[in-house]
Protein backbone atom coordinates (compact mmCIF):
# COMPACT_ATOMS: atom_id res chain seq x y z
CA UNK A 1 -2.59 9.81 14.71
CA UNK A 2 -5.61 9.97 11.96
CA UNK A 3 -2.80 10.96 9.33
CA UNK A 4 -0.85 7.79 10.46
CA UNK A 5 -3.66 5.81 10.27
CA UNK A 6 -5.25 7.42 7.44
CA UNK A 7 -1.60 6.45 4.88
CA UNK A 8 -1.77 2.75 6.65
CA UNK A 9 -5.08 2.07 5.25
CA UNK A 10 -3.74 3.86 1.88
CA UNK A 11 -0.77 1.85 1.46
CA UNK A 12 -2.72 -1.26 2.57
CA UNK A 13 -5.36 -0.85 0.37
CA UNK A 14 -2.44 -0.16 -2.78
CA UNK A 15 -0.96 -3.16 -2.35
CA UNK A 16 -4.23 -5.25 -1.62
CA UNK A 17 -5.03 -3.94 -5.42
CA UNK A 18 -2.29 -4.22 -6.99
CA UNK A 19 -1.80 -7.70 -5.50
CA UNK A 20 -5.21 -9.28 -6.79
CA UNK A 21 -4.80 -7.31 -10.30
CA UNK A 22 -1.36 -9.20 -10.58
CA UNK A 23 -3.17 -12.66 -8.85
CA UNK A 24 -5.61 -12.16 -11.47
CA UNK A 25 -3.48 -11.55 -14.34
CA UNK A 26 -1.20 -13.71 -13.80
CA UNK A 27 -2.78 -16.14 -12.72
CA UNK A 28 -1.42 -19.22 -10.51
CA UNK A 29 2.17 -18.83 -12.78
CA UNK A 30 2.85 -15.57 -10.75
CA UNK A 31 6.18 -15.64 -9.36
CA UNK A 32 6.73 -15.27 -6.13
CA UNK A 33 8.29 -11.89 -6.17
CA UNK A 34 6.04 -9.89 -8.60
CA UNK A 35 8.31 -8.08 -10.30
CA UNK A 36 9.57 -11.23 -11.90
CA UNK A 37 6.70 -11.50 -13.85
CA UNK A 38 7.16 -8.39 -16.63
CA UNK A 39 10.81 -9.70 -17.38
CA UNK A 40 9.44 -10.88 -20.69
CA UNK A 41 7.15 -7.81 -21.17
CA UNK A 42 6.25 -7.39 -25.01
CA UNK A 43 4.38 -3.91 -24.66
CA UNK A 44 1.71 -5.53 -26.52
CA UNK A 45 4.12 -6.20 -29.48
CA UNK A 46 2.42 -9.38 -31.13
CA UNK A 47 3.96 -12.75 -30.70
CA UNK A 48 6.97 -13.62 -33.12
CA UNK A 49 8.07 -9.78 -33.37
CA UNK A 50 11.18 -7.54 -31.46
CA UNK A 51 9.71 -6.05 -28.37
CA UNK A 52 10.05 -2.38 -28.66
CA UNK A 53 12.64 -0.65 -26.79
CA UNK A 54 10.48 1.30 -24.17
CA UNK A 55 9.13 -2.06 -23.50
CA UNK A 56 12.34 -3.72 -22.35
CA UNK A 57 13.40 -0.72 -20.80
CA UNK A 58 9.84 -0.86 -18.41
CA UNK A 59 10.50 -4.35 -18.30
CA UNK A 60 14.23 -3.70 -17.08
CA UNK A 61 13.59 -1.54 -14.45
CA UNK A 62 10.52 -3.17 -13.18
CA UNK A 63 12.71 -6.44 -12.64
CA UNK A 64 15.46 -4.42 -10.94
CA UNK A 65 13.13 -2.17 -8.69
CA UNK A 66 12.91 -4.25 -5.97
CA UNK A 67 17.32 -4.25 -5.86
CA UNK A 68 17.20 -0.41 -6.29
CA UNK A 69 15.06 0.24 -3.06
CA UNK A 70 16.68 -2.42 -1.03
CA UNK A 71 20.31 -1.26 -1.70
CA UNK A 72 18.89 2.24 -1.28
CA UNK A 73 17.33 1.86 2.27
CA UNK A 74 20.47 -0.92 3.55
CA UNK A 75 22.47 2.65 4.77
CA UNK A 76 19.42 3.43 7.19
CA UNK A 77 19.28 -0.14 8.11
CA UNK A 78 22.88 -0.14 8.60
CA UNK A 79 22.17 2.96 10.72
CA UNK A 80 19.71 2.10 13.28
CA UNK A 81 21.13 -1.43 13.61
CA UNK A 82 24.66 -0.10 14.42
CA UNK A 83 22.88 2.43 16.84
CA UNK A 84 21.57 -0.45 19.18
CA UNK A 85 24.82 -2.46 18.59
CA UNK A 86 27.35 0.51 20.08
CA UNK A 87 25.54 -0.32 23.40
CA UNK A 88 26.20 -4.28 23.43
CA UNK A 89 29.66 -3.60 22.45
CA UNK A 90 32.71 -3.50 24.59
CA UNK A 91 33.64 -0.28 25.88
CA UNK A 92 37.27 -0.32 23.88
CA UNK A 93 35.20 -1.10 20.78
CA UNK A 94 31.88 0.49 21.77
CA UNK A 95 31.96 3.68 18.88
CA UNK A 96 29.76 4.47 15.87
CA UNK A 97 32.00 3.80 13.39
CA UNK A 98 32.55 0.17 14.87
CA UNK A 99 29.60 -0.25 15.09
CA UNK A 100 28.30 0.42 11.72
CA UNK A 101 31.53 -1.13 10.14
CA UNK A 102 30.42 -4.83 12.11
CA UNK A 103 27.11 -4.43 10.73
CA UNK A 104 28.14 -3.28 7.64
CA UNK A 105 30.62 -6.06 6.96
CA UNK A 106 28.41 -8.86 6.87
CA UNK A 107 26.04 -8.82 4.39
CA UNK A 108 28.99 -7.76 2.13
CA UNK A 109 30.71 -10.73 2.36
């Protein structure tokens, strides 16, 4: 319970910072999704000049972060959703695999 409670407050805390250090520094053109914003990061390269390569790789896989971790967590989703669904199912169609395919199906299409 205090270790629960204790890595709430941590990960609240984390993203209270990093959101008002991105508010700030951003200011009120922050896009809505964060990660939006360092699409055109320079690395500090002045204006006018190539953007070095590490900086468009960070850039790169800041923007795509967000599609990483969401494709990689949509299997446990799929998971626990076709878990309750086996149970609403008819009994000639109520097995796992069913009931992961029905869930699985949709936001594939």
């Amino acid at each position: 319970s205090a270790a629960l409670s204790g890595a709430l407050a941590a990960c609240c805390a984390l993203y209270l910072l990093l959101g008002c250090l991105a508010a700030s520094y951003f200011g009120p053109d922050t896009a809505p999704l964060v990660t939006l914003n360092f699409e055109l990061f320079t690395g500090g390269a002045p204006a006018g000049t190539a953007r070095p390569l590490w900086a468009r790789v960070v850039a790169g896989w800041v923007t795509l972060l967000p599609l990483l971790t969401t494709t990689a967590a949509f299997p446990l989703f799929n998971g626990v959703l076709a878990a309750n669904l086996v149970h609403a199912l008819p009994p000639k169609l109520a097995t796992p695999t069913v009931a992961a395919a029905l869930c699985a199906l949709p936001p594939l299409l």
